[in-house]
C-alpha atoms as a PDB file:
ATOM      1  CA  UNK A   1      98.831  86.679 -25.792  1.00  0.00           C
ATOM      2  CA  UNK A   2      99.131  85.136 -29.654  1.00  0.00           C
ATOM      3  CA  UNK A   3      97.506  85.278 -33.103  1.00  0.00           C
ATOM      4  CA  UNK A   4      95.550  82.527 -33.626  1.00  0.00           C
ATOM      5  CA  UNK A   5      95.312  83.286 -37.000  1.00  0.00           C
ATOM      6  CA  UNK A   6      97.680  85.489 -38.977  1.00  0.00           C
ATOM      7  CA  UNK A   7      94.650  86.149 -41.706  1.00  0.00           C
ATOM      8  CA  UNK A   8      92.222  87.636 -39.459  1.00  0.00           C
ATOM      9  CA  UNK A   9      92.695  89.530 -35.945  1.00  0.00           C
ATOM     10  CA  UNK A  10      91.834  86.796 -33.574  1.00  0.00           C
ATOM     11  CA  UNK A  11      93.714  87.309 -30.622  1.00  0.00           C
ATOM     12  CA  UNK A  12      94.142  84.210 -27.950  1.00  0.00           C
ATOM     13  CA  UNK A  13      95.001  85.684 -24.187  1.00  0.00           C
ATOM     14  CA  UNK A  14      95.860  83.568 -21.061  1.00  0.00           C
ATOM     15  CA  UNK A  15      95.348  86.117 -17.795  1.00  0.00           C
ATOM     16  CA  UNK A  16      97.626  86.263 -15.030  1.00  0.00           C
ATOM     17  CA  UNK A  17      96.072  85.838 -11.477  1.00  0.00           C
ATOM     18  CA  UNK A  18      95.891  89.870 -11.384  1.00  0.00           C
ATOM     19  CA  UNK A  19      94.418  89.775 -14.309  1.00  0.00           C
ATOM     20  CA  UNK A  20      91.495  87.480 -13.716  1.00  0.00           C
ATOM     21  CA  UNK A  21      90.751  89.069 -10.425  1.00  0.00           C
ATOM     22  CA  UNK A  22      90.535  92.197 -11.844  1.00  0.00           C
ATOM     23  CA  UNK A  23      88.123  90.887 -14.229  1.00  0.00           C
ATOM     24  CA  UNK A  24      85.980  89.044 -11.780  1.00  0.00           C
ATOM     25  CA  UNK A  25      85.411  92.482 -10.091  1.00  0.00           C
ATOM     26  CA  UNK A  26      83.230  93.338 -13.187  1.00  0.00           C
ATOM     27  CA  UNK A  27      84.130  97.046 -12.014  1.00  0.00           C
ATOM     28  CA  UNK A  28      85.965  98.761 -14.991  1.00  0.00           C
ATOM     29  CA  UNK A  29      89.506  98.386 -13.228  1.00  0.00           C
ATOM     30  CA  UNK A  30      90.166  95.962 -15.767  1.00  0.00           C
ATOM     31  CA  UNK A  31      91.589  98.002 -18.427  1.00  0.00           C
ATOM     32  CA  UNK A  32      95.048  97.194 -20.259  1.00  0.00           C
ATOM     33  CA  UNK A  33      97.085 100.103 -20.389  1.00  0.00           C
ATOM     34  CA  UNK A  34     100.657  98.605 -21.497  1.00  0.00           C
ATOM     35  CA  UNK A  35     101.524  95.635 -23.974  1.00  0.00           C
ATOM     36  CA  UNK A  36     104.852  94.562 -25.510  1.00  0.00           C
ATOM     37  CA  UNK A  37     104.894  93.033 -29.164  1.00  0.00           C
ATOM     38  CA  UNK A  38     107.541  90.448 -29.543  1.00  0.00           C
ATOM     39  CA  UNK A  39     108.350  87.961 -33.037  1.00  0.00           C
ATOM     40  CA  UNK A  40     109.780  84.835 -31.441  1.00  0.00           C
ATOM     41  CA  UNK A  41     108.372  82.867 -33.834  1.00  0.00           C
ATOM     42  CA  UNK A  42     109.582  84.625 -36.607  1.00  0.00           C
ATOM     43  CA  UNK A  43     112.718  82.770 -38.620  1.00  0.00           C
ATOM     44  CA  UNK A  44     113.832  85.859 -40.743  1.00  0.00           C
ATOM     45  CA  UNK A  45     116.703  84.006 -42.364  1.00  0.00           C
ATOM     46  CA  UNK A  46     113.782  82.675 -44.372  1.00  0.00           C
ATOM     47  CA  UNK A  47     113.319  85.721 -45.861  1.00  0.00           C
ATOM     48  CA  UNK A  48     114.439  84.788 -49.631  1.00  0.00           C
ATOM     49  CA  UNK A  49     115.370  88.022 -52.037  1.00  0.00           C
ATOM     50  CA  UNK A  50     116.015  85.033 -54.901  1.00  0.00           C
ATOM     51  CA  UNK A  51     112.479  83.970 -55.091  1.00  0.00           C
ATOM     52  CA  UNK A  52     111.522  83.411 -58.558  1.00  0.00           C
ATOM     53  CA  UNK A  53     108.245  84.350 -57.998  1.00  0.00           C
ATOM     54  CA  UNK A  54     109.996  88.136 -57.213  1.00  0.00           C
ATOM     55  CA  UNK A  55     109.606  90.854 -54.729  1.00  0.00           C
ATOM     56  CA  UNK A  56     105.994  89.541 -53.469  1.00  0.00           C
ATOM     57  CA  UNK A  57     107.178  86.366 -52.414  1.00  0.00           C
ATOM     58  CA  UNK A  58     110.553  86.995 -50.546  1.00  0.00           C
ATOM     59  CA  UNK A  59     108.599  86.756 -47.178  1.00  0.00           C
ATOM     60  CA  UNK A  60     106.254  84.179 -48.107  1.00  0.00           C
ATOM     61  CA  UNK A  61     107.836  81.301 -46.035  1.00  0.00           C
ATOM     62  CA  UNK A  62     108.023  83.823 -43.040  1.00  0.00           C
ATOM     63  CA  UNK A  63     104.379  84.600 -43.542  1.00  0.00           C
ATOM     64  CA  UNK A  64     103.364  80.928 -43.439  1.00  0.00           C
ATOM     65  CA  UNK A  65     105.098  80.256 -40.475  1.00  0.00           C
ATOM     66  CA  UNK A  66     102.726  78.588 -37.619  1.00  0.00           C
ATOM     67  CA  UNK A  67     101.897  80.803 -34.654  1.00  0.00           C
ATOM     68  CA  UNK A  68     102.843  80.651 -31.532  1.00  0.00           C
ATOM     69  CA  UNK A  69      99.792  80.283 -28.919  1.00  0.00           C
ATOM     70  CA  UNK A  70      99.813  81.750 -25.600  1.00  0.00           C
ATOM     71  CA  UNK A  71     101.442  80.474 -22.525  1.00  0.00           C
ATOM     72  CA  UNK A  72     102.491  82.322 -19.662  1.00  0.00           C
ATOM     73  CA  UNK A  73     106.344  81.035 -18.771  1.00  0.00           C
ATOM     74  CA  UNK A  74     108.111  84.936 -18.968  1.00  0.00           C
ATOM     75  CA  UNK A  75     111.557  83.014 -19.119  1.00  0.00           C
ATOM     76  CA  UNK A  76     110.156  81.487 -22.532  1.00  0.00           C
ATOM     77  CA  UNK A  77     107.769  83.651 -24.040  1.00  0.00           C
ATOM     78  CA  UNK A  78     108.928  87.238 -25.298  1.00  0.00           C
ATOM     79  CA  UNK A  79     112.504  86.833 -25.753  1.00  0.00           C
ATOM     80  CA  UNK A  80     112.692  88.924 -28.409  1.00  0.00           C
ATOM     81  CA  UNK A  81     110.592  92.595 -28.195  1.00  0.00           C
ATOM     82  CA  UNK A  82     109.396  95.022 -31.022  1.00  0.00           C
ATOM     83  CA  UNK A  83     110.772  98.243 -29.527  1.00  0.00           C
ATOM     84  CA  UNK A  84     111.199 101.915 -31.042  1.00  0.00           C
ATOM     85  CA  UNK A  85     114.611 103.534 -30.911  1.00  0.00           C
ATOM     86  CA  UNK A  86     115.908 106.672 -31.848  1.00  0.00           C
ATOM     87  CA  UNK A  87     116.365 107.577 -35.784  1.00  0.00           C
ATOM     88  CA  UNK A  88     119.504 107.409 -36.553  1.00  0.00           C
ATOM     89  CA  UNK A  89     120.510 104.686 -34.446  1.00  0.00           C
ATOM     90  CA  UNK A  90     123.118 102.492 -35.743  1.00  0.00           C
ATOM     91  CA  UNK A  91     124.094 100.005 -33.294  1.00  0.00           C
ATOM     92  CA  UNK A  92     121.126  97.762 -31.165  1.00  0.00           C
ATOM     93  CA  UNK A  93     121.373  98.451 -27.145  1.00  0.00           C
ATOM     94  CA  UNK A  94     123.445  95.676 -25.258  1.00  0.00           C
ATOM     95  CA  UNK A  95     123.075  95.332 -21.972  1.00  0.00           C
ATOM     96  CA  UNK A  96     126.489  94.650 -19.556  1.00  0.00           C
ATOM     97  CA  UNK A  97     125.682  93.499 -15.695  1.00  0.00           C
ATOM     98  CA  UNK A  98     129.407  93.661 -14.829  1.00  0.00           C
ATOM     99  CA  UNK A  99     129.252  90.145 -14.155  1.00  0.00           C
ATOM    100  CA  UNK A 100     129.488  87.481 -17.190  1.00  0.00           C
ATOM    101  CA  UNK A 101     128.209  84.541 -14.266  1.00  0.00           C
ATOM    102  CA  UNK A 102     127.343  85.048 -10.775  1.00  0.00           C
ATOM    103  CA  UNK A 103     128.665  82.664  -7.964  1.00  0.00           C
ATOM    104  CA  UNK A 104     127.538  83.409  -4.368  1.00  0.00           C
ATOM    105  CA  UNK A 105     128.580  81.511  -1.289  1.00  0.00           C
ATOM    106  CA  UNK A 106     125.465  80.842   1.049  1.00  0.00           C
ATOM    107  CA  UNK A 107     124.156  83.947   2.837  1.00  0.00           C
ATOM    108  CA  UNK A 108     126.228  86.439   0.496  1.00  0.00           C
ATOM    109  CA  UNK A 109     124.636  89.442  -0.854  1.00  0.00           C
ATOM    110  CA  UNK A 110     125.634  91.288  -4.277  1.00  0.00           C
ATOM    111  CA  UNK A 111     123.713  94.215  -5.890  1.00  0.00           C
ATOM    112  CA  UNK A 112     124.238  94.568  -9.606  1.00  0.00           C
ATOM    113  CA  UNK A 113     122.935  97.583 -11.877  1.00  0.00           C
ATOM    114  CA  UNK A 114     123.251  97.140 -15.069  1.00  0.00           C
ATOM    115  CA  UNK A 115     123.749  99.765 -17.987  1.00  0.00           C
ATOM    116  CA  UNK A 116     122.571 100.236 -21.186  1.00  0.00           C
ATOM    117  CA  UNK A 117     125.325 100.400 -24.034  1.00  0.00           C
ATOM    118  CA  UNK A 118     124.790 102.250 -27.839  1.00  0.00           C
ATOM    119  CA  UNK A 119     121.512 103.735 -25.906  1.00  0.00           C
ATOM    120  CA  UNK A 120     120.081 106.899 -26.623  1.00  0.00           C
ATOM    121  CA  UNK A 121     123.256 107.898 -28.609  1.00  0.00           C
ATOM    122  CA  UNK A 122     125.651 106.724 -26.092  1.00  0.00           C
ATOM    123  CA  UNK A 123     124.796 109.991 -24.033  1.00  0.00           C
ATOM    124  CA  UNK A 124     122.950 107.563 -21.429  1.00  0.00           C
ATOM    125  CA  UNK A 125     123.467 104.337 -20.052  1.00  0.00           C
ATOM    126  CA  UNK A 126     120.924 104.028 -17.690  1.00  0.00           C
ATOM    127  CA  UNK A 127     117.229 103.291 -18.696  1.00  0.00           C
ATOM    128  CA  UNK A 128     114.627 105.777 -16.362  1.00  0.00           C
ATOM    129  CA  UNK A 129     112.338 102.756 -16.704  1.00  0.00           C
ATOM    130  CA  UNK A 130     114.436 100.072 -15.019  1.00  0.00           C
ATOM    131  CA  UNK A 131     115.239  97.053 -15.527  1.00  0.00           C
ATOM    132  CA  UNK A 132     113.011  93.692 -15.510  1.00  0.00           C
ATOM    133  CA  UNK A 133     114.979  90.955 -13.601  1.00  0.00           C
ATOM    134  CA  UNK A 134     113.999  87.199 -13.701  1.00  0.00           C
ATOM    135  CA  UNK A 135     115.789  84.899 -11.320  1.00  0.00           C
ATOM    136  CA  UNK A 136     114.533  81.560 -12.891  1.00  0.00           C
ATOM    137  CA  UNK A 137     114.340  79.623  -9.437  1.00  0.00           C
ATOM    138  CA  UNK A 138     113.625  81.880  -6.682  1.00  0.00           C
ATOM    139  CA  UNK A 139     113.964  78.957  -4.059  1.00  0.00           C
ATOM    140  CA  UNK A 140     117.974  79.557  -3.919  1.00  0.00           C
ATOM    141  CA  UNK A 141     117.685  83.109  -2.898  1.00  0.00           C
ATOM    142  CA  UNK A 142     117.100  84.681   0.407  1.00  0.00           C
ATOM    143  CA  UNK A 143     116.611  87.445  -1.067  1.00  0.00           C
ATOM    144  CA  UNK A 144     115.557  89.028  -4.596  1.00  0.00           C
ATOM    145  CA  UNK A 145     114.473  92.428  -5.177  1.00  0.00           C
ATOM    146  CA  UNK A 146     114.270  95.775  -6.779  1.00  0.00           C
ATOM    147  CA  UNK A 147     115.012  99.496  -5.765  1.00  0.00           C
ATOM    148  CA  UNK A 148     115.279 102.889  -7.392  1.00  0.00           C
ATOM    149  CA  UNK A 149     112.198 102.624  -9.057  1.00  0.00           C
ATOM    150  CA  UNK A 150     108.809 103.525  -7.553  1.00  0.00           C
ATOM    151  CA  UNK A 151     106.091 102.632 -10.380  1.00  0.00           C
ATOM    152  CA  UNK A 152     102.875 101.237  -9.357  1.00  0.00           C
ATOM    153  CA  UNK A 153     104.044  98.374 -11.597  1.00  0.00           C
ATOM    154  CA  UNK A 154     107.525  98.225 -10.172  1.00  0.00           C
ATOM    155  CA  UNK A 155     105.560  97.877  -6.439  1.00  0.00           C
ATOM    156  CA  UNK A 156     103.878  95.204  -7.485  1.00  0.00           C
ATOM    157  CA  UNK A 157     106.468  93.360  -8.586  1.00  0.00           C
ATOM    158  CA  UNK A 158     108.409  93.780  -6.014  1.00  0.00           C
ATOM    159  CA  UNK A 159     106.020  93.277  -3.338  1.00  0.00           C
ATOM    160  CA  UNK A 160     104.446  90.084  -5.306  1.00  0.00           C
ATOM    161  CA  UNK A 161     104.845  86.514  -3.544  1.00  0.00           C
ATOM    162  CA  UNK A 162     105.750  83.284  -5.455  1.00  0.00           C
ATOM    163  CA  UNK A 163     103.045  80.817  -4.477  1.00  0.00           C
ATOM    164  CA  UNK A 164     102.545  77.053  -5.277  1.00  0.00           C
ATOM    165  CA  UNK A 165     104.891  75.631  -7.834  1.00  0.00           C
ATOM    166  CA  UNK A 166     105.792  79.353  -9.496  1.00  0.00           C
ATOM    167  CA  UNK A 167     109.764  79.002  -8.563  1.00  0.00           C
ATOM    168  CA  UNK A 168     111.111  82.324 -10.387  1.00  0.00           C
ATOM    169  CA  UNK A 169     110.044  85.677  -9.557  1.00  0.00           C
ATOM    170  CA  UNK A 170     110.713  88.691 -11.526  1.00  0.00           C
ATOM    171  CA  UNK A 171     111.063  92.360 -10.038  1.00  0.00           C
ATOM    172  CA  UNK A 172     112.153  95.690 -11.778  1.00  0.00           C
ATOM    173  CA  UNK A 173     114.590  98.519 -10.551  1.00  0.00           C
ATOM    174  CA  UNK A 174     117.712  99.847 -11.358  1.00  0.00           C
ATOM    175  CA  UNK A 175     119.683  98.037  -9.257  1.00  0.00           C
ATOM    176  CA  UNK A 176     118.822  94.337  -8.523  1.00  0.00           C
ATOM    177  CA  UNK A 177     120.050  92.879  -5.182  1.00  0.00           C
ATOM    178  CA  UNK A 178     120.208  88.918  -4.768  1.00  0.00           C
ATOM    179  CA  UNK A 179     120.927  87.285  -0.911  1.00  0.00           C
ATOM    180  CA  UNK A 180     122.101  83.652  -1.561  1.00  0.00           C
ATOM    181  CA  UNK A 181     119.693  81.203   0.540  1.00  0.00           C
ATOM    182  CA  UNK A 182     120.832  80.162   3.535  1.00  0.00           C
ATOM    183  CA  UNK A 183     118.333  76.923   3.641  1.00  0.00           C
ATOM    184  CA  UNK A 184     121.051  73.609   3.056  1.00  0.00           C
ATOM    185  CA  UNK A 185     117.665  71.471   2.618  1.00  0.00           C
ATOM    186  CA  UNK A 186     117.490  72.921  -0.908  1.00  0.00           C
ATOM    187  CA  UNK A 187     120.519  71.457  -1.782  1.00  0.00           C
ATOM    188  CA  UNK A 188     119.585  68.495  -1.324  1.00  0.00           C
ATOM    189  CA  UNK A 189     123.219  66.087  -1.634  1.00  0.00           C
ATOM    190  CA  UNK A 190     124.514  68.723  -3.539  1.00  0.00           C
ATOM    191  CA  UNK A 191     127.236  70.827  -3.095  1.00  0.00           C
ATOM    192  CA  UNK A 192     126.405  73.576  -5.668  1.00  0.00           C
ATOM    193  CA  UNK A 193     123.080  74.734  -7.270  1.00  0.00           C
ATOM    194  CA  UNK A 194     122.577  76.459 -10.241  1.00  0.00           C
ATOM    195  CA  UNK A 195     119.986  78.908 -12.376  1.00  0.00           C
ATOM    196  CA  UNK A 196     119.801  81.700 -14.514  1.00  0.00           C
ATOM    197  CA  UNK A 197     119.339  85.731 -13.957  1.00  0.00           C
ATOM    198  CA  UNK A 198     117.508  87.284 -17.142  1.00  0.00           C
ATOM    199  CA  UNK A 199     117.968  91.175 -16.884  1.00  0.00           C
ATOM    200  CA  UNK A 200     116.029  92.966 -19.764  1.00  0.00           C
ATOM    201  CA  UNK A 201     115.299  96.898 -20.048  1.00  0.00           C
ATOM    202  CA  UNK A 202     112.346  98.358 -19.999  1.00  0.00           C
ATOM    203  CA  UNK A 203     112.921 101.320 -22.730  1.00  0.00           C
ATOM    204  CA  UNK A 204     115.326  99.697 -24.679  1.00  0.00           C
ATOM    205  CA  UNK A 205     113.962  95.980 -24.585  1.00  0.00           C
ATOM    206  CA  UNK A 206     118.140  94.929 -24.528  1.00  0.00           C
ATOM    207  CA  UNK A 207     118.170  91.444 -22.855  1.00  0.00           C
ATOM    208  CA  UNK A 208     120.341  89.406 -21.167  1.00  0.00           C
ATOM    209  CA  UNK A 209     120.791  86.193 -19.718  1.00  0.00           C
ATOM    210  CA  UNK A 210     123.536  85.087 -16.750  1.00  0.00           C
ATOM    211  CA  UNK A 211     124.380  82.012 -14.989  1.00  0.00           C
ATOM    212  CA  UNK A 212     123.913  82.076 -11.201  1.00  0.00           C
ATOM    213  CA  UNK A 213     125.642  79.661  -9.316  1.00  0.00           C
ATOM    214  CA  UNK A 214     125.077  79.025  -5.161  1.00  0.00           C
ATOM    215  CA  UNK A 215     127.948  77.195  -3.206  1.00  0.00           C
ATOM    216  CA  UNK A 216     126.843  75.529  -0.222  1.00  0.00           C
ATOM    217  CA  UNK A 217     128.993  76.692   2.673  1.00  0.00           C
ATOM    218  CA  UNK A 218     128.469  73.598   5.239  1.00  0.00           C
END
């Protein structure tokens, strides 16, 4: 979902599958009770305190910027979330997996759950919410889910088959457990395959990004 226009509320919104079934029903279950706010498109080093036009104009550039429209790639769109934090915090939330890369041999499994650093005053590092996980290419995993948390959404998710030519697949929890494929067709003449794990919390909107490499074992 984008602003089409940043001088009047015109809002452009591209469904998801759920989404447009739920609005076919025509049965009031189509109701949005969540959204995120993100500025991806926003270049805030051209914010300009110098302008000689003064305080009025040191966001003007910013302000003219052109909008984003909508498009529904999660591993694209949303990088960057509006989120609320507690006052007085000083430091943003950082997210550590344990892992700076991932390599798995064929068939091996690994279960990683992250934490939450300069959260919540340091006194937690866990988020209640979970964690969203992205695996950006599905197709090298056996396996790829979820556990430890039991919202409708998180069930969903988890339960939620990529169909057609979707290769990732995204799934929430607090602990994420990858199975490296055991197919050798997928890698083709290769030896090695490669993609990306994005891990970003749910409360404190801290992201992530990791490299996941697969080793072909025959």
């Amino acid at each position: 979902m984008g602003y089409l226009d940043n001088s009047i509320i015109t809002v452009d919104a591209v469904l998801t599958k759920k989404g447009r079934e739920c609005l076919a029903k025509g049965d009031g279950s189509f109701n949005i009770v969540q959204f995120a706010l993100a500025d991806d498109e926003v270049d805030y080093t051209l914010y300009n305190p110098s302008h000689p036009g003064g305080s009025a104009y040191y966001g003007q550039a910013i302000e003219n910027m052109p909008l984003m429209e909508a498009f529904v790639d999660e591993n694209q769109c949303m990088k960057y979330k509006l989120v609320t934090l507690p006052r007085g915090t000083s430091k943003l939330p950082v997210l550590d997996l344990g892992y700076s890369s991932v390599v798995l041999k064929q068939g091996a499994t690994l279960a990683i759950t992250p934490q939450t650093l300069n959260y919540l005053g340091a006194t937690q590092i866990y988020e209640s919410s979970g964690y969203i996980a992205t695996i950006a290419d599905v197709r090298l995993m056996g396996t790829f889910t979820g556990v430890g948390i039991n919202t409708e959404e998180a069930r969903n998710l988890n339960q939620t088959e990529t169909i057609g030519t979707n290769v990732s697949k995204t799934v929430i929890g607090s602990t994420i457990n990858l199975t490296a494929t055991t197919v050798n067709s997928v890698f083709g003449g290769r030896n090695e395959l490669i993609t990306s794990l994005t891990v970003t919390g749910k409360d404190s909107g801290a992201r992530i990004t990791i490299p996941v490499k697969i080793i072909k074992s025959n």
